[in-house]
PDB file of N, CA and C in Angstrom:
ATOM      1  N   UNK A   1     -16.155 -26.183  18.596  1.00  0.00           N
ATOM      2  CA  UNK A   1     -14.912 -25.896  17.904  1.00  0.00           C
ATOM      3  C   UNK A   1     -15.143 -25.065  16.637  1.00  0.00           C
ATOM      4  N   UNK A   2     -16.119 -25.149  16.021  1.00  0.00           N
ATOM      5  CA  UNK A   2     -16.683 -24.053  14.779  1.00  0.00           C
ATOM      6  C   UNK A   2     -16.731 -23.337  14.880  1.00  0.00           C
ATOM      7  N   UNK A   3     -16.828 -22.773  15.700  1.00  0.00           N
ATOM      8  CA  UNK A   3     -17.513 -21.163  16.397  1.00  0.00           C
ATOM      9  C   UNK A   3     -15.711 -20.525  16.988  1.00  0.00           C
ATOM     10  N   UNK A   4     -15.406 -21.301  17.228  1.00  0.00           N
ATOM     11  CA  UNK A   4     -13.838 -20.704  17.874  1.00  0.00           C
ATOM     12  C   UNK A   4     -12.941 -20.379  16.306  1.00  0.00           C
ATOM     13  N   UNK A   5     -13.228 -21.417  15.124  1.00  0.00           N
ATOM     14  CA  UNK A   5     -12.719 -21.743  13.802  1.00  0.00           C
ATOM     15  C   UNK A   5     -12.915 -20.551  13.295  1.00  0.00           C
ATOM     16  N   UNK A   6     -14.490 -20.277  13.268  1.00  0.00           N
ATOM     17  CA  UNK A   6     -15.333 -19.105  12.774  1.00  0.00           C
ATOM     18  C   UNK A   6     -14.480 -17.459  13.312  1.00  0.00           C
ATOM     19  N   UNK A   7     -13.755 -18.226  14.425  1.00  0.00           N
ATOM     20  CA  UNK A   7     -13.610 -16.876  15.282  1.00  0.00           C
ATOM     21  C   UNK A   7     -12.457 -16.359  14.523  1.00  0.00           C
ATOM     22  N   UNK A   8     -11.519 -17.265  14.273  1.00  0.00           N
ATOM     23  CA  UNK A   8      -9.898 -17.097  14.308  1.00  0.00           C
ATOM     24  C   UNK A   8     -10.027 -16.593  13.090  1.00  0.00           C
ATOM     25  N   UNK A   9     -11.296 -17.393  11.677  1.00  0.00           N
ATOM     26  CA  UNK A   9     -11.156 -16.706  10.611  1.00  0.00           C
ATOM     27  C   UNK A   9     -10.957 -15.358  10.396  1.00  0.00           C
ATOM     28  N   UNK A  10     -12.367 -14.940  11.325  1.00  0.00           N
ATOM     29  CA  UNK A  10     -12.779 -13.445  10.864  1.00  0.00           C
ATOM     30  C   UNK A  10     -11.737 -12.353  11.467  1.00  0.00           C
ATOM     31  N   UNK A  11     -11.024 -13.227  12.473  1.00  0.00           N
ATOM     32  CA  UNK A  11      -9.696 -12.303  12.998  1.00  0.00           C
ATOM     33  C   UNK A  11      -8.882 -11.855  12.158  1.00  0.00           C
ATOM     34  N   UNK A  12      -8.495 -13.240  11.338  1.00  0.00           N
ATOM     35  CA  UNK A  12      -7.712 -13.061  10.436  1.00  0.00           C
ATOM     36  C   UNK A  12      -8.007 -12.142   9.344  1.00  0.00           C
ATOM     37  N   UNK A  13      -8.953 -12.061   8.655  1.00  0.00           N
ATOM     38  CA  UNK A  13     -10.102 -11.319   7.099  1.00  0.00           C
ATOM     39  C   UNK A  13      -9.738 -10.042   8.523  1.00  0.00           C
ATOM     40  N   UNK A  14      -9.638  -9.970   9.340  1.00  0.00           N
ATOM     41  CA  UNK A  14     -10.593  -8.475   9.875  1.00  0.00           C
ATOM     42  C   UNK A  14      -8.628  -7.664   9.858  1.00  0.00           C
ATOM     43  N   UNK A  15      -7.493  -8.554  10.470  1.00  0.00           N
ATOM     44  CA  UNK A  15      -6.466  -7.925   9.779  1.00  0.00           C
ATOM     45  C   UNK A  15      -6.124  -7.960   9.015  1.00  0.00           C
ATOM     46  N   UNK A  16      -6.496  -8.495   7.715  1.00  0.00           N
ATOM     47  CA  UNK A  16      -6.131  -8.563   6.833  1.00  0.00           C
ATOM     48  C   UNK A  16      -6.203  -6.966   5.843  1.00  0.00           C
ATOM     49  N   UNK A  17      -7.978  -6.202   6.136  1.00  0.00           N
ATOM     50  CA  UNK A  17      -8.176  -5.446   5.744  1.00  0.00           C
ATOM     51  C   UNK A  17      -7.860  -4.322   6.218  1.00  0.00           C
ATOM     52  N   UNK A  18      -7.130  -4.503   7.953  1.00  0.00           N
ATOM     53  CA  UNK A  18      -6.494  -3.585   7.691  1.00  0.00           C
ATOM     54  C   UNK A  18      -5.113  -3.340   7.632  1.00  0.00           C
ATOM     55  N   UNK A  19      -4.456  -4.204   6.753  1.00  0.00           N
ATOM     56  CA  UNK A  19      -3.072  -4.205   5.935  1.00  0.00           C
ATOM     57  C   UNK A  19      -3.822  -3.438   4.937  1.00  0.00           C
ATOM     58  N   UNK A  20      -4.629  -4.270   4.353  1.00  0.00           N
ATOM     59  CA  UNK A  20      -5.181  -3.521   3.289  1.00  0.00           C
ATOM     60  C   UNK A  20      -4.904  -1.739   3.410  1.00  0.00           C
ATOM     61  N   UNK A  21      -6.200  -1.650   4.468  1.00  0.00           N
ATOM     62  CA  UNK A  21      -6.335  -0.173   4.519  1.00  0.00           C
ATOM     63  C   UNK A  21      -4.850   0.584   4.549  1.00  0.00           C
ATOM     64  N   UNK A  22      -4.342   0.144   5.424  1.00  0.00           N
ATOM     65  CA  UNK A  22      -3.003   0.662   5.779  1.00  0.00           C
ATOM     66  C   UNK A  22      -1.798   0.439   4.427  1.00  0.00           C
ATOM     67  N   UNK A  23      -1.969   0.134   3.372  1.00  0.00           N
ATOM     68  CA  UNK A  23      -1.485  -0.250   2.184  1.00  0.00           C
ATOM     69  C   UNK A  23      -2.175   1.256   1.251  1.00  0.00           C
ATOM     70  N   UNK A  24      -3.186   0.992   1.301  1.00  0.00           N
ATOM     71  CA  UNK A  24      -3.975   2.216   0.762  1.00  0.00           C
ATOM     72  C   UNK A  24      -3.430   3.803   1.410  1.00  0.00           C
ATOM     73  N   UNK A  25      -3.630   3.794   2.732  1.00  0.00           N
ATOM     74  CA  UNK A  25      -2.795   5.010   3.105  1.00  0.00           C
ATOM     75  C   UNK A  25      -1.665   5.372   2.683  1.00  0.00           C
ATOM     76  N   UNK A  26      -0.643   4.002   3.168  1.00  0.00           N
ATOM     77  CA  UNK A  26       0.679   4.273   2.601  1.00  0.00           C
ATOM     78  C   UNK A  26       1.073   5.057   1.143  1.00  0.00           C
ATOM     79  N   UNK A  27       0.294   4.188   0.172  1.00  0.00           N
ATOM     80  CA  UNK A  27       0.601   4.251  -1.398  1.00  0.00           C
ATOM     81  C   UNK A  27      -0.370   5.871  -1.429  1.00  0.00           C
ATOM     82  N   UNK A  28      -1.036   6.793  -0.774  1.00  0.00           N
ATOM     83  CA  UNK A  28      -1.809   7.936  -1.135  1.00  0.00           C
ATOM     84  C   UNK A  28      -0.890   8.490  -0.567  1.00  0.00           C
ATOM     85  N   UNK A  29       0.386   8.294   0.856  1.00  0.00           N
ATOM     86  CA  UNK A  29       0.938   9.451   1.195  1.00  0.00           C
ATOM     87  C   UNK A  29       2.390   9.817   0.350  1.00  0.00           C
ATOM     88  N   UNK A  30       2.474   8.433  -0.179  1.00  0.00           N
ATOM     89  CA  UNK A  30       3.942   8.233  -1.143  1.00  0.00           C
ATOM     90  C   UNK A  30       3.334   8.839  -1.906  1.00  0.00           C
ATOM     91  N   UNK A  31       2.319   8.929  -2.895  1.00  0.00           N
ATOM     92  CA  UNK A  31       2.090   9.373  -3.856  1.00  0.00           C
ATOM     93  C   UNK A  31       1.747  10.663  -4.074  1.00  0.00           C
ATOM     94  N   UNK A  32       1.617  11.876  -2.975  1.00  0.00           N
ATOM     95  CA  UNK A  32       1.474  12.988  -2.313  1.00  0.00           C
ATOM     96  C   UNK A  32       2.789  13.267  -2.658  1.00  0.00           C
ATOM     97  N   UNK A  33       3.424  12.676  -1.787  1.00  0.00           N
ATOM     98  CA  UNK A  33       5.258  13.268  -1.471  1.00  0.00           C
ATOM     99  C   UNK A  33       5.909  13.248  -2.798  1.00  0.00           C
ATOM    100  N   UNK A  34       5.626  11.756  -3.688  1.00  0.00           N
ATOM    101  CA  UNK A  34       6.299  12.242  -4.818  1.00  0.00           C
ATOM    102  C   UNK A  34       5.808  13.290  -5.894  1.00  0.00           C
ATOM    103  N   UNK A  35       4.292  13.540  -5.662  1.00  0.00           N
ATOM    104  CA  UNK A  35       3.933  14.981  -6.481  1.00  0.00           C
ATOM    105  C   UNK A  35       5.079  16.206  -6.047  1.00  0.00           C
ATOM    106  N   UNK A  36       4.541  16.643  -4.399  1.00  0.00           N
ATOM    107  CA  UNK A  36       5.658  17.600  -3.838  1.00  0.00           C
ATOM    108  C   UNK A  36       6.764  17.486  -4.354  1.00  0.00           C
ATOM    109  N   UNK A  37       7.533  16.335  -4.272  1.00  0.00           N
ATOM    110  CA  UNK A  37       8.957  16.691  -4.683  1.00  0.00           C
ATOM    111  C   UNK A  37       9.316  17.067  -6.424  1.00  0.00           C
ATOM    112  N   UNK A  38       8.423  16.431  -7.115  1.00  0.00           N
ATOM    113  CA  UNK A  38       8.422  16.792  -8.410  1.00  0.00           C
ATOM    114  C   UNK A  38       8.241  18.202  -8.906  1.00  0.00           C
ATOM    115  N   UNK A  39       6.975  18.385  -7.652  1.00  0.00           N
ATOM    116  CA  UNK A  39       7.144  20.047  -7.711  1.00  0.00           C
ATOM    117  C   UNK A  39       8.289  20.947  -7.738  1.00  0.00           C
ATOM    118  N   UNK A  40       8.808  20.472  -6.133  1.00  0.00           N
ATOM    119  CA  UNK A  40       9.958  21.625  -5.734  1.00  0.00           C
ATOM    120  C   UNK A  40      11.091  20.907  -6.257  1.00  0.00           C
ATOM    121  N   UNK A  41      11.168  19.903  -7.049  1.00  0.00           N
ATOM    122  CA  UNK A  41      12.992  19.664  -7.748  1.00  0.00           C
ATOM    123  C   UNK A  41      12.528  19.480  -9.153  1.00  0.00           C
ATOM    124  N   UNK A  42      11.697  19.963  -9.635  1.00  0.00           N
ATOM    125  CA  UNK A  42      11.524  20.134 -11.215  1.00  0.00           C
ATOM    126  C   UNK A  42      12.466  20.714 -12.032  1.00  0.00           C
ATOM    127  N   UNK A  43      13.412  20.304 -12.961  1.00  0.00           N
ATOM    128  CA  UNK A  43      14.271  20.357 -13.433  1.00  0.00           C
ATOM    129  C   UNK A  43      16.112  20.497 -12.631  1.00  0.00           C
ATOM    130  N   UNK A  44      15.505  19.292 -11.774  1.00  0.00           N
ATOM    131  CA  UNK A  44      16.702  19.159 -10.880  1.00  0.00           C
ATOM    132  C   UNK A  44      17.416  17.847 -11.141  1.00  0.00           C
ATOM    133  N   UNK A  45      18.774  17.905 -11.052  1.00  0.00           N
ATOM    134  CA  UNK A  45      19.280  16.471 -11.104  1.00  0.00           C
ATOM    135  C   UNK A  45      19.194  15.799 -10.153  1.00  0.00           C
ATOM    136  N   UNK A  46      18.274  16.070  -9.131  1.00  0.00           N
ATOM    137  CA  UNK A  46      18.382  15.103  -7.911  1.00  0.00           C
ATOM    138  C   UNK A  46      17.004  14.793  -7.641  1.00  0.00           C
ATOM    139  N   UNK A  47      15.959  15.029  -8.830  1.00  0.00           N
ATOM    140  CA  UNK A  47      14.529  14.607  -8.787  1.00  0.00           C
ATOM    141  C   UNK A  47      14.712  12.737  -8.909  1.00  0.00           C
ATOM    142  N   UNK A  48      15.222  12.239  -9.900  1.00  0.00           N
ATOM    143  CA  UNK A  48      15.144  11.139 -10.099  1.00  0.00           C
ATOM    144  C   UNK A  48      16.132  10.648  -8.816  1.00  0.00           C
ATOM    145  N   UNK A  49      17.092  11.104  -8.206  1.00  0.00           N
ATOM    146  CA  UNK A  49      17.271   9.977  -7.163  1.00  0.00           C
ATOM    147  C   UNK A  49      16.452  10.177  -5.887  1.00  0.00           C
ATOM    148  N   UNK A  50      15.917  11.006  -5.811  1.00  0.00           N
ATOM    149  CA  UNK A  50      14.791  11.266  -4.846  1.00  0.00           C
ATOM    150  C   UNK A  50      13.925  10.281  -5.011  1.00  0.00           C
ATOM    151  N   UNK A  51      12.973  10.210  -6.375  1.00  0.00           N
ATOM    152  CA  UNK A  51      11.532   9.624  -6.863  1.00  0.00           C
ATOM    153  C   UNK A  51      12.030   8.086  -6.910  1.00  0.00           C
ATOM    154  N   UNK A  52      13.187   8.045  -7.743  1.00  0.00           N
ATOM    155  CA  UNK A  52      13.149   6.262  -7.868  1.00  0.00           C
ATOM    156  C   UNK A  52      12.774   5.682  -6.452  1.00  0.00           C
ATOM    157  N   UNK A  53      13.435   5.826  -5.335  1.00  0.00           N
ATOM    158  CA  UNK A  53      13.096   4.869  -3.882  1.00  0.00           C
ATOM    159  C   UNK A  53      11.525   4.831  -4.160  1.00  0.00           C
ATOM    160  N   UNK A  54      10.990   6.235  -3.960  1.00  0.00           N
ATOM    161  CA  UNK A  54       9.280   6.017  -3.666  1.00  0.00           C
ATOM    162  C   UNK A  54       8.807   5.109  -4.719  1.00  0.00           C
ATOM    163  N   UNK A  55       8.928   5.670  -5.926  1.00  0.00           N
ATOM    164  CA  UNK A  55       8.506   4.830  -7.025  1.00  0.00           C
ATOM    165  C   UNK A  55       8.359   3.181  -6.760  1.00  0.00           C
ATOM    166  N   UNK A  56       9.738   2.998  -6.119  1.00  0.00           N
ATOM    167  CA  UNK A  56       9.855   1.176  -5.961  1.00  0.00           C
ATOM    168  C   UNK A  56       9.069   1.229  -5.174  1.00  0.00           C
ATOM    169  N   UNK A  57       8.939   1.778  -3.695  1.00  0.00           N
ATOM    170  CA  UNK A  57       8.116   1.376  -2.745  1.00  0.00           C
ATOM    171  C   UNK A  57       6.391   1.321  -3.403  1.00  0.00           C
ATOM    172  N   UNK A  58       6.307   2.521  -4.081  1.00  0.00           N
ATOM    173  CA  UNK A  58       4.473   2.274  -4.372  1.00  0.00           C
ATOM    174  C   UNK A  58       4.697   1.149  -5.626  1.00  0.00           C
ATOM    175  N   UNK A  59       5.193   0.659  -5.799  1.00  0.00           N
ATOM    176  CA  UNK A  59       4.856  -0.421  -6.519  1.00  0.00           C
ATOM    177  C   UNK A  59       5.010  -2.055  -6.183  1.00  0.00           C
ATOM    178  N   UNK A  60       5.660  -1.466  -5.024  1.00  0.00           N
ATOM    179  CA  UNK A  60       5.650  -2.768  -3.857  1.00  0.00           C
ATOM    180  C   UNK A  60       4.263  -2.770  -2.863  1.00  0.00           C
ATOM    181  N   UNK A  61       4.036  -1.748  -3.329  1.00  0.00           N
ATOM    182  CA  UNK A  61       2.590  -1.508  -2.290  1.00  0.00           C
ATOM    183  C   UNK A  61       1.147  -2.086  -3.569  1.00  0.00           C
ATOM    184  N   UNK A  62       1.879  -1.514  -4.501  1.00  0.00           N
ATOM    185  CA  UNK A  62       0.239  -2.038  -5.037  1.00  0.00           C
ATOM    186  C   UNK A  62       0.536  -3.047  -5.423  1.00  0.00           C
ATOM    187  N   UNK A  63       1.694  -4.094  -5.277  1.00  0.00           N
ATOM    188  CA  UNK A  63       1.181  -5.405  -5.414  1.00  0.00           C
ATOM    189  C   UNK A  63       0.536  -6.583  -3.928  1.00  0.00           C
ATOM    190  N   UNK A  64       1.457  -5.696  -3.018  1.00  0.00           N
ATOM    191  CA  UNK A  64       0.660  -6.287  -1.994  1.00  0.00           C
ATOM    192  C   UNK A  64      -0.514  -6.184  -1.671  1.00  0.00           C
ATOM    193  N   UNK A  65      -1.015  -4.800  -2.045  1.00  0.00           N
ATOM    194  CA  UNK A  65      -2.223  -4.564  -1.694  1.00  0.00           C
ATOM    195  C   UNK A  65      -3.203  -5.561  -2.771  1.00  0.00           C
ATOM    196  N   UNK A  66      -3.025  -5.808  -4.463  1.00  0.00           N
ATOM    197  CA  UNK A  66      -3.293  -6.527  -5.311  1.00  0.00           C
ATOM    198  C   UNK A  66      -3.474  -8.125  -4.736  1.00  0.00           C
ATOM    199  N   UNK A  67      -2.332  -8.403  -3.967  1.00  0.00           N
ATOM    200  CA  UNK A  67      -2.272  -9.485  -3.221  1.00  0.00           C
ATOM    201  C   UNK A  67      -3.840  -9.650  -2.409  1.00  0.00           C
ATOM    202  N   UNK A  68      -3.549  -8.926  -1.538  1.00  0.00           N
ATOM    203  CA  UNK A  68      -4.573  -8.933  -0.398  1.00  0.00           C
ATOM    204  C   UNK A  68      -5.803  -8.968  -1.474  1.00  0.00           C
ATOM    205  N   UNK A  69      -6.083  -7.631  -1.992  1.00  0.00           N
ATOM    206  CA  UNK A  69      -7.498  -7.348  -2.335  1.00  0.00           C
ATOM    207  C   UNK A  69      -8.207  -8.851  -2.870  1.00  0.00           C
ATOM    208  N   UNK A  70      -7.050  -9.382  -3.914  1.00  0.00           N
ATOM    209  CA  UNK A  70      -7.692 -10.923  -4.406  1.00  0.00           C
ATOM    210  C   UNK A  70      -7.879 -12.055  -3.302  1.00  0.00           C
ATOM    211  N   UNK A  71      -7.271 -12.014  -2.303  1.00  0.00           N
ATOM    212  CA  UNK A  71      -7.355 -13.113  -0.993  1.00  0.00           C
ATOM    213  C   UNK A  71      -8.486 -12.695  -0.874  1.00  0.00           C
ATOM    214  N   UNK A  72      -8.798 -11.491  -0.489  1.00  0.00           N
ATOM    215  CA  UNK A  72     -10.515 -10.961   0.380  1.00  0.00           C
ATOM    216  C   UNK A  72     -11.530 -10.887  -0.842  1.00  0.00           C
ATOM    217  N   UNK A  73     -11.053 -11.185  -1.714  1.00  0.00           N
ATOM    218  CA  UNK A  73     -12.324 -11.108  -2.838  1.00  0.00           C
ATOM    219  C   UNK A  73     -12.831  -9.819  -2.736  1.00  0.00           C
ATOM    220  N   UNK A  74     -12.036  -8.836  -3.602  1.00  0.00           N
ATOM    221  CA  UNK A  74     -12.573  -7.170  -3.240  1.00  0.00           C
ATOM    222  C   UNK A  74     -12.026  -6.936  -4.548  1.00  0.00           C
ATOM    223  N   UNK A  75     -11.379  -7.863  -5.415  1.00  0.00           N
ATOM    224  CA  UNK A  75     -11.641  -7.771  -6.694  1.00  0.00           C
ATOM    225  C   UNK A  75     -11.766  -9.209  -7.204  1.00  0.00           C
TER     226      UNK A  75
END
C-alpha cells in the first residue's frame, strides 16, 4: 500500500508543477499582450479598459502560482 501512496503522491507534486508551469506561461503571455497593447493604445482612452482585465488576471496568476510554488517548496 506505500508504494501505491508513494504513487498517488508524486502524481499529484507531478500536476501540480505543471499548473505551475502552465501559470508561468500564462502570466509571460499576459504580460507580452499587455506590453503590445500599451504600445499600440499609448495615449488612448481605451488603454486602461483594455489593461485593467489583464492586470487582474496576472495578479490572480501570481498568487496562485505563489500558492503552488510554497506547497512544492520551490520557495
Amino acid at each position: 500500500m506505500t508504494n501505491m501512496s508513494e504513487n498517488n503522491s508524486l502524481k499529484s507534486e507531478n500536476q501540480k508543477l505543471r499548473n505551475y508551469i502552465s501559470l508561468v506561461s500564462a502570466e509571460i503571455e499576459l504580460s507580452q499582450r499587455l506590453f503590445e497593447i500599451k504600445q499600440n493604445f499609448a495615449n488612448s482612452p481605451d488603454s486602461q479598459r483594455l489593461t485593467t482585465p489583464i492586470l487582474d488576471r496576472i495578479s490572480k496568476i501570481k498568487s496562485e502560482k505563489e500558492d503552488l510554488a510554497i506547497e512544492l517548496k520551490l520557495i
